[in-house]
Protein backbone atom coordinates (compact mmCIF):
# COMPACT_ATOMS: atom_id res chain seq x y z
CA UNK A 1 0.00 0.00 0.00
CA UNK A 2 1.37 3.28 -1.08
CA UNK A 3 1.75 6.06 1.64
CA UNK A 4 -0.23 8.95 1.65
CA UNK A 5 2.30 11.57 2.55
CA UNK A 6 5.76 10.68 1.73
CA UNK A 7 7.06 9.03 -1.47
CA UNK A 8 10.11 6.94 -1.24
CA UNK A 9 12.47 8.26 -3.90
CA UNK A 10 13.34 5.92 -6.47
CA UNK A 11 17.10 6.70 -6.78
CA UNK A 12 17.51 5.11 -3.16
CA UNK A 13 15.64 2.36 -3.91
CA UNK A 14 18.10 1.94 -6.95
CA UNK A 15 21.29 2.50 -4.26
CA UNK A 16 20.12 -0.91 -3.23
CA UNK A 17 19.41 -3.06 -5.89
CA UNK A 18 20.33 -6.64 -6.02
CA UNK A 19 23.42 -7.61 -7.41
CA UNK A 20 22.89 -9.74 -10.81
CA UNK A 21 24.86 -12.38 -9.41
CA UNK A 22 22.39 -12.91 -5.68
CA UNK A 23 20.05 -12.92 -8.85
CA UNK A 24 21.02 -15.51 -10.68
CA UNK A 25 21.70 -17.48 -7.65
CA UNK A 26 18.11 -16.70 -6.68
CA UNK A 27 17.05 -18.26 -9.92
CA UNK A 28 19.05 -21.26 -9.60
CA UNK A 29 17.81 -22.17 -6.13
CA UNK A 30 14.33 -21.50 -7.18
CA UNK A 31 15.19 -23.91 -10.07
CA UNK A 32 17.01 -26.56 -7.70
CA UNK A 33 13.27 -26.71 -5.71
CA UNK A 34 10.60 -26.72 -8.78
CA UNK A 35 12.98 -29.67 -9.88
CA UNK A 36 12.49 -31.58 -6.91
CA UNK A 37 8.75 -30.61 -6.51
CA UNK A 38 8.40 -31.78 -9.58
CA UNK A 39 10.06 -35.12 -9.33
CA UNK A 40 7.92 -35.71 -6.37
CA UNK A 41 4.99 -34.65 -8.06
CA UNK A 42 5.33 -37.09 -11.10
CA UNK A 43 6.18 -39.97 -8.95
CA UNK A 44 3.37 -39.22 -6.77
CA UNK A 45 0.95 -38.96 -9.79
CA UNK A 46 2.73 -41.90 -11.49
CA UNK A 47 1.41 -43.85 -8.49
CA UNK A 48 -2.25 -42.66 -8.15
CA UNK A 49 -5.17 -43.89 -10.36
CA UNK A 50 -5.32 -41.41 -13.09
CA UNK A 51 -6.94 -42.33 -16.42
CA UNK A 52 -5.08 -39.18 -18.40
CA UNK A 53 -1.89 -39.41 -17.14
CA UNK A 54 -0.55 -36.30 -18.90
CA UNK A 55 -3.33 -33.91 -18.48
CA UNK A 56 -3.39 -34.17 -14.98
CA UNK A 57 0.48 -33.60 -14.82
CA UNK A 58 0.78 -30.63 -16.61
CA UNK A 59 -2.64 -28.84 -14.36
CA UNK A 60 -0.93 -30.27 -11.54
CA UNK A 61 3.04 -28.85 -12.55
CA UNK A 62 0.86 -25.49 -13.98
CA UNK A 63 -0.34 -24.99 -10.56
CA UNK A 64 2.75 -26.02 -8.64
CA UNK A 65 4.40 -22.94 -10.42
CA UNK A 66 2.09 -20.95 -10.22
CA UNK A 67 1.70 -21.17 -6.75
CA UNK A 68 5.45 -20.75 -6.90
CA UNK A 69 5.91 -17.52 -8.64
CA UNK A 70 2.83 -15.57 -7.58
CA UNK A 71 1.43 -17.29 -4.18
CA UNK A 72 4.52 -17.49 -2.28
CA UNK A 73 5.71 -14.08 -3.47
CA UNK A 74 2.39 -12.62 -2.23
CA UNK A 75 2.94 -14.37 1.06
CA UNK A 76 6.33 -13.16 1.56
CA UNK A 77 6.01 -9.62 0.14
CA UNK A 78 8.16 -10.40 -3.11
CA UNK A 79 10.13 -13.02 -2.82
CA UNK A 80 10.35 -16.32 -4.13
CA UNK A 81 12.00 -19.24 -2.27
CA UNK A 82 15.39 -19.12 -3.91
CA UNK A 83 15.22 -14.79 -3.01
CA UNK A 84 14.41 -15.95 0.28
CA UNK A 85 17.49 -17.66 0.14
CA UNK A 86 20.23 -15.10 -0.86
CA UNK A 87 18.68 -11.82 0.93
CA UNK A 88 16.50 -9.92 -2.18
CA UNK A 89 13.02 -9.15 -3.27
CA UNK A 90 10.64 -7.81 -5.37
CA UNK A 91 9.35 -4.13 -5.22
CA UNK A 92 7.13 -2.33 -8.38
CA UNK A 93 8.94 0.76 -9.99
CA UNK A 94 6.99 3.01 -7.17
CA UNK A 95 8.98 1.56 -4.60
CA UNK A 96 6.33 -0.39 -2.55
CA UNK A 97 5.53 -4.25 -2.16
CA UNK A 98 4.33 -6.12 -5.42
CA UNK A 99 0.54 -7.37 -5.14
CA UNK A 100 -1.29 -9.96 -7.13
CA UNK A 101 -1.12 -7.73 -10.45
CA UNK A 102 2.83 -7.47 -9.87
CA UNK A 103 3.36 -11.15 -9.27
CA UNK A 104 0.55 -12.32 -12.18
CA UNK A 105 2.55 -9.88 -14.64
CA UNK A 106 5.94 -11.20 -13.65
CA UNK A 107 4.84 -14.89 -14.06
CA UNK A 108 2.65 -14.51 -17.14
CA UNK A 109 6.56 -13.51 -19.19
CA UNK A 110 7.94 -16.99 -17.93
CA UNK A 111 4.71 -18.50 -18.99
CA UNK A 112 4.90 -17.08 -22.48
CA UNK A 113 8.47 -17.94 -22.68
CA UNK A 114 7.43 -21.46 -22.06
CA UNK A 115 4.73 -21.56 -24.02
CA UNK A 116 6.84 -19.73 -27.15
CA UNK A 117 9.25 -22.71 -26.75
CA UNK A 118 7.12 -25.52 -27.65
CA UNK A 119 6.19 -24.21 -31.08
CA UNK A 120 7.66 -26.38 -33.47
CA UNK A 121 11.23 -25.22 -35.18
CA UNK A 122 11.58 -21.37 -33.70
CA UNK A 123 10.35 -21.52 -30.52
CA UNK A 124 13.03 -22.44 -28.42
CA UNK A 125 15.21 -20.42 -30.34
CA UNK A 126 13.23 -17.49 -30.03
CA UNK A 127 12.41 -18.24 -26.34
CA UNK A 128 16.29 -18.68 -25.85
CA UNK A 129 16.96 -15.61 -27.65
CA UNK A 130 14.29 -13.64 -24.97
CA UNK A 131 16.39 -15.53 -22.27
CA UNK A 132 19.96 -14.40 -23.13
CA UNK A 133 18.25 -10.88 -23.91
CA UNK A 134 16.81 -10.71 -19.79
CA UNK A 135 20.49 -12.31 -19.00
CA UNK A 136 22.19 -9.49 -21.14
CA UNK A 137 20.19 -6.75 -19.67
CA UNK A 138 20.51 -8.07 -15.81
CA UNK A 139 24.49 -6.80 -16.31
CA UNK A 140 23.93 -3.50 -18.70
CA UNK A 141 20.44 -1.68 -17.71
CA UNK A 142 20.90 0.84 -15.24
CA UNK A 143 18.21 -0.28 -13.05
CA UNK A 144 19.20 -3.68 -13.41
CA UNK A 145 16.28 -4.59 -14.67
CA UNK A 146 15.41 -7.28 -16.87
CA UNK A 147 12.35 -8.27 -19.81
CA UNK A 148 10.31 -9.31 -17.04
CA UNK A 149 11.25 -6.54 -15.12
CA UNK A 150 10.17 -4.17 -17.61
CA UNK A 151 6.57 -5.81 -18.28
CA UNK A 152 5.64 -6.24 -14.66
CA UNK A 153 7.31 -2.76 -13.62
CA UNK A 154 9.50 -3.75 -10.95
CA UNK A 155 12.84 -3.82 -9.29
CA UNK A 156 14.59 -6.62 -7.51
CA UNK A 157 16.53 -5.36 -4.15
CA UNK A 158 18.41 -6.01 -1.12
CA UNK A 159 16.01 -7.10 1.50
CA UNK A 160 17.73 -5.85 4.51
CA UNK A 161 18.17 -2.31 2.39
CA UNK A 162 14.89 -1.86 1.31
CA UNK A 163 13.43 -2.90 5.66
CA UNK A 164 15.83 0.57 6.54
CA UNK A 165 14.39 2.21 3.51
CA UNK A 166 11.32 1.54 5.35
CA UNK A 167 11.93 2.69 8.28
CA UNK A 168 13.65 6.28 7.19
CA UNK A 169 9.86 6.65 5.29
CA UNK A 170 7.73 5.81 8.14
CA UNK A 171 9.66 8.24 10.27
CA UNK A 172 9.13 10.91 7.65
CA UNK A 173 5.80 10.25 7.17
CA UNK A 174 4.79 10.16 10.92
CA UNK A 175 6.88 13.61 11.17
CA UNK A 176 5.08 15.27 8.11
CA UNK A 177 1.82 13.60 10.72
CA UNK A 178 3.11 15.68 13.50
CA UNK A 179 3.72 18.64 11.78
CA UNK A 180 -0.01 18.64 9.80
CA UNK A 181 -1.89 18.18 13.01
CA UNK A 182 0.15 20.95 14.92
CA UNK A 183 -0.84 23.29 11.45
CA UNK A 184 -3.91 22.41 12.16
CA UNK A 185 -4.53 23.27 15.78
CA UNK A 186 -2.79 26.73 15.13
């Protein structure tokens, strides 16, 4: 939720953005655990009674990212297990928490990448080409910021950063408070 009084100024929140490296290491980690979740969940599936087989796998994996990339950063305020991990999150452009939009954005590029790279002949070349774009961009935009990034209108930060940020804004804003109240009783 965006304050009413005091806007958090966006070249601080850039004095603390994520290195690209805690980034990729973020995305390898998440990548470690949606392996093993979905090892798991094909075994467990493999075991159960299911007439279509492969339908129910791909709802099932559909949902177990989903979950993945917009539940659990909802639930943690923009972060995903693997930025859990290394210390960063996920803020919009205007400095404050993601919310379902953010998160549905962010995860509806890695969904059309995925969906771009099952088209016969050119789509994992083109969804490769996307890929190495984001990777390219990570280490020469000035915000850091990659394709997704750009669609979903966000930043990725330092955690512990971005909780003093925080704090320096909700002291300002209960000052400017302070101040408007004692205006007002003069």
């Amino acid at each position: 939720m965006e304050p009413k009084y005091v806007q958090m100024n966006t070249n601080e929140l850039l004095n603390i953005k994520a290195e690209p490296i805690q980034r990729i290491g973020a995305g390898i980690v998440d990548s470690i655990i949606y392996a093993a979740l979905l090892v798991i969940l094909f075994f467990t599936i493999d075991r159960m009674d299911v007439s279509n087989f492969d339908v129910t796998l791909i709802i099932c994996i559909f949902v177990l990212i989903a979950f993945l990339n917009i539940g659990v950063p909802l639930i943690t305020k923009g972060k995903t297990l693997g930025k859990i991990f290394v210390g960063i999150k996920i803020v919009k452009t205007d400095s404050w928490d993601g919310n379902l939009t953010t998160f549905s954005v962010r995860y509806s590029y890695d969904l059309a990448l995925s969906i771009i790279s099952v088209i016969p002949y050119v789509g994992k070349v083109v969804a490769g080409i996307l890929s190495i774009i984001s990777l390219i961009m990570l280490f020469t935009d000035e915000h850091s910021q990659t394709l997704q990034d750009k669609v979903a209108k966000t930043y990725v930060v330092d955690e512990e950063g971005y909780k003093k940020l925080q704090i320096k804004y909700a002291k300002l804003r209960n000052k400017k408070r302070i101040q408007e109240k004692m205006d007002l009783e003069e």
